[in-house]
C-alpha atoms as a PDB file:
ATOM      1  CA  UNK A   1     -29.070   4.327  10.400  1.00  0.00           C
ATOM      2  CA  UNK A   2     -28.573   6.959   7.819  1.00  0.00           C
ATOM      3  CA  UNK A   3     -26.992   6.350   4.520  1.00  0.00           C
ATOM      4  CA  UNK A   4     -24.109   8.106   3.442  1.00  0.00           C
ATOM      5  CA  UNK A   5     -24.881  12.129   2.299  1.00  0.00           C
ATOM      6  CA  UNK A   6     -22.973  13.455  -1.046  1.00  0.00           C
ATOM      7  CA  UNK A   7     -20.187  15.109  -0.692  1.00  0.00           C
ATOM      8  CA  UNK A   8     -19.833  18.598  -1.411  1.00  0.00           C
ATOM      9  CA  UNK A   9     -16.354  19.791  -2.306  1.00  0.00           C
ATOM     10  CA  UNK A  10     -14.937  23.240  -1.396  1.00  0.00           C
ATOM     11  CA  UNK A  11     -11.492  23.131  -2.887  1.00  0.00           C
ATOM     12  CA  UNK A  12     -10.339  20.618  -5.557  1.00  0.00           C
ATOM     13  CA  UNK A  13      -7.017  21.061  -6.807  1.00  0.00           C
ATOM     14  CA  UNK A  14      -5.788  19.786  -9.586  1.00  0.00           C
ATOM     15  CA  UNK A  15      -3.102  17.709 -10.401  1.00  0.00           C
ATOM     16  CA  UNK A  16       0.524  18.670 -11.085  1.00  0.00           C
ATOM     17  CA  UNK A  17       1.494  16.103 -12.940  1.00  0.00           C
ATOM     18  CA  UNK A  18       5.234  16.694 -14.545  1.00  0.00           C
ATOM     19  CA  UNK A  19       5.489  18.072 -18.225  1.00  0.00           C
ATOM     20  CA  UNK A  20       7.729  15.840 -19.530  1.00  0.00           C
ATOM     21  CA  UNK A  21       5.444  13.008 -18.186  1.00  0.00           C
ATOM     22  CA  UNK A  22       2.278  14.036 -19.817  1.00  0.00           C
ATOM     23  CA  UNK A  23       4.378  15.020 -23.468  1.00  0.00           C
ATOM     24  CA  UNK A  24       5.746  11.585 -23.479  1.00  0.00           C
ATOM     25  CA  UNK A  25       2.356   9.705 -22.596  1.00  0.00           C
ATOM     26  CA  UNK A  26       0.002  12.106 -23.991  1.00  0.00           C
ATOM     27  CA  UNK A  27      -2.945  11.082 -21.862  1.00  0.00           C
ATOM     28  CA  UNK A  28      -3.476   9.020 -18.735  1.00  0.00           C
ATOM     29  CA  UNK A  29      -5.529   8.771 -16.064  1.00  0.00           C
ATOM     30  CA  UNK A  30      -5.278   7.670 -12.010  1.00  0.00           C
ATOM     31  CA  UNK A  31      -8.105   6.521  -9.836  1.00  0.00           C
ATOM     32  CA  UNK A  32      -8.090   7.692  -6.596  1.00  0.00           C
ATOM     33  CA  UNK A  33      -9.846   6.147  -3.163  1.00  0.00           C
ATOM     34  CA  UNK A  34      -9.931   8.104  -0.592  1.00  0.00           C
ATOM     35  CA  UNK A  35     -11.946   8.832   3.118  1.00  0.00           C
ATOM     36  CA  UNK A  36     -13.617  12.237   4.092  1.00  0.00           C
ATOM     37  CA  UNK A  37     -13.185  13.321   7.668  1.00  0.00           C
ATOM     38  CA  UNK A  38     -15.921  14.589   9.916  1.00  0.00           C
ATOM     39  CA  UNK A  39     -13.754  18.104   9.640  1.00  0.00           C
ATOM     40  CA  UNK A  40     -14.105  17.945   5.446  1.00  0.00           C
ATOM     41  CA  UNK A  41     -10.397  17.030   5.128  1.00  0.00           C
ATOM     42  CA  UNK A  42      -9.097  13.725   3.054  1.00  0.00           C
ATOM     43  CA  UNK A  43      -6.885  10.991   4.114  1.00  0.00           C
ATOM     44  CA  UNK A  44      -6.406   6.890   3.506  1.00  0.00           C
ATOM     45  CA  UNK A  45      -5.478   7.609   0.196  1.00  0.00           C
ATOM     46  CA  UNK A  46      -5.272   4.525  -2.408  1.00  0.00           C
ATOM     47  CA  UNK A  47      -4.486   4.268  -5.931  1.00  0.00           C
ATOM     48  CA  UNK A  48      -6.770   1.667  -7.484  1.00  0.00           C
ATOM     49  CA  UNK A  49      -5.812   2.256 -11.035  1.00  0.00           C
ATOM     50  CA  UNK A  50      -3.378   3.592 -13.031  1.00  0.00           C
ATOM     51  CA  UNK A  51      -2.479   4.475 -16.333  1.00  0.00           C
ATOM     52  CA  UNK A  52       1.261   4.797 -15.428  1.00  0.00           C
ATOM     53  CA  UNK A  53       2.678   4.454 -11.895  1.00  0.00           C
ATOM     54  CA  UNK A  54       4.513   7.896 -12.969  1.00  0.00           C
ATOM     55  CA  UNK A  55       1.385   9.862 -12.801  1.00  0.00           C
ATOM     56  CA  UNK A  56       0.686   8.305  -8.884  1.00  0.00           C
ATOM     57  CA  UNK A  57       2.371  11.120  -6.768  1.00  0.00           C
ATOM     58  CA  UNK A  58       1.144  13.923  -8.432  1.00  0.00           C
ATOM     59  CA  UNK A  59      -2.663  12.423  -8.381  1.00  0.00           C
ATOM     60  CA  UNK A  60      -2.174  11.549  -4.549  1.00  0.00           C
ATOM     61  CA  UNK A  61      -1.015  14.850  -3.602  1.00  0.00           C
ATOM     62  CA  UNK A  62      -4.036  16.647  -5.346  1.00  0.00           C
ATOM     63  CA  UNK A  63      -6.341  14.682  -3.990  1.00  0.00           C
ATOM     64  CA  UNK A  64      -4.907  14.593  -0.685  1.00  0.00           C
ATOM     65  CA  UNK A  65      -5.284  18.640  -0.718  1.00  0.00           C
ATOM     66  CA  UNK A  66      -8.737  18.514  -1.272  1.00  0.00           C
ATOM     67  CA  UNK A  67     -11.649  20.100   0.995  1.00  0.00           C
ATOM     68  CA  UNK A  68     -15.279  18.735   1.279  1.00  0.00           C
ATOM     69  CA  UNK A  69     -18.171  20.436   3.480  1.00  0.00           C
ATOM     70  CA  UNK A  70     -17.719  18.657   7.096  1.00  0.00           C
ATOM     71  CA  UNK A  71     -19.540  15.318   7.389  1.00  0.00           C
ATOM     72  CA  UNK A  72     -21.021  14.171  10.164  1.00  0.00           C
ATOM     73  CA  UNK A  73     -18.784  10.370   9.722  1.00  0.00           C
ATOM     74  CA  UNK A  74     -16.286   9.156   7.918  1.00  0.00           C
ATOM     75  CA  UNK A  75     -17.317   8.910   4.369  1.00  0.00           C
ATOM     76  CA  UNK A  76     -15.530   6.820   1.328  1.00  0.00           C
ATOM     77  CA  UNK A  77     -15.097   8.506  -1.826  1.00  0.00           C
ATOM     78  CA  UNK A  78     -13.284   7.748  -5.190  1.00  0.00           C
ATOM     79  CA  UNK A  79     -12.560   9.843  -8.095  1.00  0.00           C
ATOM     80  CA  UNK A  80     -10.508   9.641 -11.186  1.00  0.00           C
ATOM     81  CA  UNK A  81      -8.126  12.448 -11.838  1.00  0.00           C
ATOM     82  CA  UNK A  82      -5.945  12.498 -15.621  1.00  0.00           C
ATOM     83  CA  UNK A  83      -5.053  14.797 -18.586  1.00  0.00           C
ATOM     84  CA  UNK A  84      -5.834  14.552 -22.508  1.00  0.00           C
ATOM     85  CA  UNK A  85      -3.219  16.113 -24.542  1.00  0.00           C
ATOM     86  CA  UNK A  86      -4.923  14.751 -28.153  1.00  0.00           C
END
């Protein structure tokens, strides 16, 4: 059986996370699970950390936009997505 192969991304949006959000907190971060489809597209997303459960949406629906190079199954990836305003 092979392992899984690395995945190569073709679009990787980033996060819009809201102004006022990142002025008030300054920096924060969300970690992202998510599964690649044999077509390259995401889905099954899962936060598994957060800085602040305000940042969640904005991480999801980045994520959930990006594209990988198709796959030939269903891979697991995570990724951790934030801003540093210091």
């Amino acid at each position: 059986m092979d392992g899984p192969v690395a995945l190569v991304p073709i679009a990787q949006p980033e996060p819009q996370f809201p102004a006022a959000v990142m002025r008030a907190l300054r920096r924060g971060a969300v970690q992202v699970r998510f599964s690649v489809l044999a077509d390259g597209s995401v889905a099954d997303l899962e936060v598994l950390h957060t800085s602040n459960p305000r940042l969640n949406a904005a991480a999801l629906a980045a994520v959930g936009q990006w594209r990988f190079q198709p796959v030939t199954r269903v891979q697991t990836g995570a990724v951790e997505v934030g801003f540093n305003l210091d």
